[in-house]
N, C-alpha and C. Protein backbone atom coordinates (compact mmCIF):
# COMPACT_ATOMS: atom_id res chain seq x y z
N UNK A 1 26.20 -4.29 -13.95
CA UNK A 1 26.86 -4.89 -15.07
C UNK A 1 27.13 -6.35 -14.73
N UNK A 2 26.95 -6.98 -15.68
CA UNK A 2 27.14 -8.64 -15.73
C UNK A 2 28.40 -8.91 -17.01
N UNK A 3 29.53 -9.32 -16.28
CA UNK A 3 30.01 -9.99 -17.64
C UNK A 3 29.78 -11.33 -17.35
N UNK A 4 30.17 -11.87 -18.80
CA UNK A 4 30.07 -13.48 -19.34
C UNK A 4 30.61 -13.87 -20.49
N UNK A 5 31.79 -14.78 -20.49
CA UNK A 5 31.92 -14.70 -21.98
C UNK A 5 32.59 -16.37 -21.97
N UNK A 6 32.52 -16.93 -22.93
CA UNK A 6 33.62 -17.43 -23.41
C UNK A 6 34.79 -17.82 -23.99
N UNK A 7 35.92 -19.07 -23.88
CA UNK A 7 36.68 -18.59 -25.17
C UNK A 7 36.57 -20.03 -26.08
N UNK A 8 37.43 -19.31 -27.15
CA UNK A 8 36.82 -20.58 -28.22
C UNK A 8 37.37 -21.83 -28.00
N UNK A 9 38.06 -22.64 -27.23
CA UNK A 9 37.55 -23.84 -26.70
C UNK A 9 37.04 -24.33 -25.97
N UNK A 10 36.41 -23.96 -24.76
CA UNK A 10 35.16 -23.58 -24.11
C UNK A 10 33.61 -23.64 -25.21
N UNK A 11 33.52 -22.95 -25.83
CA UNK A 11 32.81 -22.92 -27.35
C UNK A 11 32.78 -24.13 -28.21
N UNK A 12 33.56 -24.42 -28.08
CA UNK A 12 33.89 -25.60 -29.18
C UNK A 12 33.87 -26.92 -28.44
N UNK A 13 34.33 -26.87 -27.04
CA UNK A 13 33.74 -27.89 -26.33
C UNK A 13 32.08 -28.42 -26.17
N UNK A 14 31.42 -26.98 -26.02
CA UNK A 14 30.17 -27.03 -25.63
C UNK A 14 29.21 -27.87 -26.95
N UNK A 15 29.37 -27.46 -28.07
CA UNK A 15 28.49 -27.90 -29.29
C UNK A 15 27.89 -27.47 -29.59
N UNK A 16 26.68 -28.83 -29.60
CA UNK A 16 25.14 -27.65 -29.79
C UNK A 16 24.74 -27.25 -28.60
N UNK A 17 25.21 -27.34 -27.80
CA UNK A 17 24.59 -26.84 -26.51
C UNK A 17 24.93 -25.34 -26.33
N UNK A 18 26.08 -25.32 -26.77
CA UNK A 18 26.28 -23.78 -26.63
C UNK A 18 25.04 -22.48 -26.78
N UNK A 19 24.31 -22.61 -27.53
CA UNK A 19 23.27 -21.65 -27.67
C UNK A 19 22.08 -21.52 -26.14
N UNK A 20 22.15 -22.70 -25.56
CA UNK A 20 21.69 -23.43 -24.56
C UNK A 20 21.95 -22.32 -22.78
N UNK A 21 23.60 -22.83 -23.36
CA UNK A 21 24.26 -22.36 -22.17
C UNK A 21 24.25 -20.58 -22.29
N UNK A 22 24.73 -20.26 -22.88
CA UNK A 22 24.52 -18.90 -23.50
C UNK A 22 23.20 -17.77 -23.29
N UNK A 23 22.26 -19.10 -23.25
CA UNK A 23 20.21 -18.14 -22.89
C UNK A 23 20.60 -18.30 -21.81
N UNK A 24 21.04 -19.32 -20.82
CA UNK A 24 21.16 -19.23 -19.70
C UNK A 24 21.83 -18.35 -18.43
N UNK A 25 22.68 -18.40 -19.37
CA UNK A 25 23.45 -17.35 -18.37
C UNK A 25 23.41 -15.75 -19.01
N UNK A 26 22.64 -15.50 -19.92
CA UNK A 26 21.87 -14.13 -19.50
C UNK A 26 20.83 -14.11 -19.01
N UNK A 27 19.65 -15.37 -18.75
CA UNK A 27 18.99 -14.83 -18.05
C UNK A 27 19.42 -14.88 -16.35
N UNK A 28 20.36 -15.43 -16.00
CA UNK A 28 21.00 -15.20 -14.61
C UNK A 28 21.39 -13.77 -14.11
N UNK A 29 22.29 -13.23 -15.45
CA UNK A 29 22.40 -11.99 -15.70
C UNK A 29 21.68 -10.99 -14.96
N UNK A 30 20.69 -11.03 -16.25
CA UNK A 30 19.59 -10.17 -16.32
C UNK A 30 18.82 -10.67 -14.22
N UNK A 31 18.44 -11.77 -14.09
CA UNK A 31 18.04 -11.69 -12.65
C UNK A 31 19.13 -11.74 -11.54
N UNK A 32 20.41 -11.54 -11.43
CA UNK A 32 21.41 -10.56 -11.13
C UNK A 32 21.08 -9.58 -10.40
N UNK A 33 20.98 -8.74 -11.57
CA UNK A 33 20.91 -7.36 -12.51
C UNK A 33 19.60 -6.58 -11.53
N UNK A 34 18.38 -7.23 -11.51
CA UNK A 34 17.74 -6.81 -11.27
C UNK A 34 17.67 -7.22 -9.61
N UNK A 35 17.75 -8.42 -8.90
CA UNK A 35 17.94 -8.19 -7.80
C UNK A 35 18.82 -7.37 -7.30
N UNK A 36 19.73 -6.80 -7.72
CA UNK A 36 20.60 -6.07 -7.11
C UNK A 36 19.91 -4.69 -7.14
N UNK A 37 19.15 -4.57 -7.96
CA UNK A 37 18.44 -3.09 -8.45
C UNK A 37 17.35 -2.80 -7.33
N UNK A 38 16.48 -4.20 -6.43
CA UNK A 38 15.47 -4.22 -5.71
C UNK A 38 16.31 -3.84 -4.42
N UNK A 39 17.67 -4.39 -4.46
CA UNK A 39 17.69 -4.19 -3.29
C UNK A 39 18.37 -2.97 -2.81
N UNK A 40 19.14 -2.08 -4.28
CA UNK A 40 19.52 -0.79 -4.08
C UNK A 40 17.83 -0.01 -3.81
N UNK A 41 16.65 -0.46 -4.34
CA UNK A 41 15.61 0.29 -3.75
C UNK A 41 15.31 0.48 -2.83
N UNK A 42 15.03 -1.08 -2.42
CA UNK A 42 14.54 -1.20 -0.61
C UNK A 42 15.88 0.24 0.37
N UNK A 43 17.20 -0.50 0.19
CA UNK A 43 17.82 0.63 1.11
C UNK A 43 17.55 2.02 1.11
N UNK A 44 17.69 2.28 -0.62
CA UNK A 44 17.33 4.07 -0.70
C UNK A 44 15.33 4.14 0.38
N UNK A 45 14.88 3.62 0.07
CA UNK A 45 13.44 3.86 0.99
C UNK A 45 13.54 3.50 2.00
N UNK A 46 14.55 2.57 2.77
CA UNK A 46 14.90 2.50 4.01
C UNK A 46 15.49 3.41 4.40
N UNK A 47 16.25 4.14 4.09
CA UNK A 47 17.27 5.16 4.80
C UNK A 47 16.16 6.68 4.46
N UNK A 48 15.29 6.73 4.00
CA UNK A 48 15.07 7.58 3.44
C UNK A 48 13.59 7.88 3.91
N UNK A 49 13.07 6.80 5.08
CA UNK A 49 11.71 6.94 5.15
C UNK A 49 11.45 7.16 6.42
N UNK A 50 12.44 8.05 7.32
CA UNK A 50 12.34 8.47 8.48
C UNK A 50 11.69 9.52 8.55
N UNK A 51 10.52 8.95 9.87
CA UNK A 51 9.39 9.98 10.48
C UNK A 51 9.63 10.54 11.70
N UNK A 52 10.90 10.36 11.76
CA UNK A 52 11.18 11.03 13.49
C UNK A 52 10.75 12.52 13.38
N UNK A 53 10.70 12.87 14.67
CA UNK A 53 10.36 14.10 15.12
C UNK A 53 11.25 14.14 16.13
N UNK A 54 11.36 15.74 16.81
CA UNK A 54 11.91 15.93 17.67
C UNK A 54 13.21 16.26 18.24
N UNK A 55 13.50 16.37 19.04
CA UNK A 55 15.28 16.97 19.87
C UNK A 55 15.63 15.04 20.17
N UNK A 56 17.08 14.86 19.96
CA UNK A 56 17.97 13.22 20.42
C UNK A 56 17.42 13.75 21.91
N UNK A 57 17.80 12.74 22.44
CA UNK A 57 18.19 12.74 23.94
C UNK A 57 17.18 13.40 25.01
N UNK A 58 16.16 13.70 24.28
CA UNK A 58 14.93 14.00 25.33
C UNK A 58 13.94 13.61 25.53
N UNK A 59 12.71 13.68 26.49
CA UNK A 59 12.13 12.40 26.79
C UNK A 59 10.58 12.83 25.54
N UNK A 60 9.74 12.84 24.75
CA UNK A 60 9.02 12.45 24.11
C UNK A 60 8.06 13.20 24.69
N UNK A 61 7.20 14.32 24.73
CA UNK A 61 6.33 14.28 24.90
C UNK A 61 6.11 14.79 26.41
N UNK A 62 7.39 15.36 26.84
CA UNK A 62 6.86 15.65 28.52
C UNK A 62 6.18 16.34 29.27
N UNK A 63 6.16 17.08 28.19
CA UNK A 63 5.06 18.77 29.04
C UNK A 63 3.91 18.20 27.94
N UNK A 64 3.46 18.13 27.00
CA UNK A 64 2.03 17.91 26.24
C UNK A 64 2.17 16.97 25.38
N UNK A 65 1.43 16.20 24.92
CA UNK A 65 0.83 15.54 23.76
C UNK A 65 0.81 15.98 22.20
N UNK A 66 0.57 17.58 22.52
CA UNK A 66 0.30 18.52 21.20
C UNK A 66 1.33 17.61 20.03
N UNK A 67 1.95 17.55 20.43
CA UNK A 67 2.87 17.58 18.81
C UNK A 67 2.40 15.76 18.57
N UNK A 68 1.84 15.32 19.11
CA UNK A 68 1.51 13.78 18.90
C UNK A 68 0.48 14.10 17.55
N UNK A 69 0.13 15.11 17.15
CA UNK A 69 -1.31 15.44 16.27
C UNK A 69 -1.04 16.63 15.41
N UNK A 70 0.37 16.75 15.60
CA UNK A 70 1.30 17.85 14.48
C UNK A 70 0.81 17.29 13.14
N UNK A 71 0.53 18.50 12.33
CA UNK A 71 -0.04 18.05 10.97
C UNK A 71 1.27 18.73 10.09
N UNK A 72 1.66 17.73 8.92
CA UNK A 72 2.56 17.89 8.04
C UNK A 72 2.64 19.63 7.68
N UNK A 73 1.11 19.93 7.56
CA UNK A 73 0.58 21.12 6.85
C UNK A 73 1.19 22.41 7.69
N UNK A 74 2.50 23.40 7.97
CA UNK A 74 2.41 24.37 9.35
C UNK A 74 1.50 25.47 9.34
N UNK A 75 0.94 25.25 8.18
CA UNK A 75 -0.71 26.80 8.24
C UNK A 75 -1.65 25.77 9.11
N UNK A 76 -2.32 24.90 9.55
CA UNK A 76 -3.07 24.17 10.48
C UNK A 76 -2.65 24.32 11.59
C-alpha cells in the first residue's frame, strides 16, 4: 500500500501543476509497490530453494559417494 494525498492548500498552491505532481507520485507509488513485491519474491525463492541433503554435523560423504548421484526419483 502507498498512501499520498494532499490538502487543499497544498492543491491550491500547486496550480496547474497539480495534475503534474499527482502522475508523479503514483507512478513512484506504483514502482514502490512493485519493488517491494520483487523483493518479497527473491526472499520467498531464497529461503525456499534449499538443496541440502543429509545429517548437520557430519562429514559429507565418508563411507561412499553413492548419494552424490541420488536421483530425486526413490523408485531409481
Amino acid at each position: 500500500m502507498s498512501d499520498f494525498y494532499f490538502t487543499g492548500e497544498e492543491e491550491k498552491a500547486l496550480g496547474a501543476e497539480y495534475g503534474n505532481v499527482v502522475t508523479d507520485m503514483v507512478e513512484q507509488a506504483i514502482r514502490a509497490i512493485t519493488n517491494q513485491m520483487e523483493s518479497d519474491i527473491f526472499t520467498a525463492s531464497y529461503v525456499g530453494s534449499s538443496r541440502a541433503y543429509g545429517t548437520a554435523s557430519t562429514t559429507p560423504f565418508a563411507t561412499t559417494t553413492g548419494d552424490s548421484a541420488r536421483s530425486e526419483d526413490p523408485g531409481r
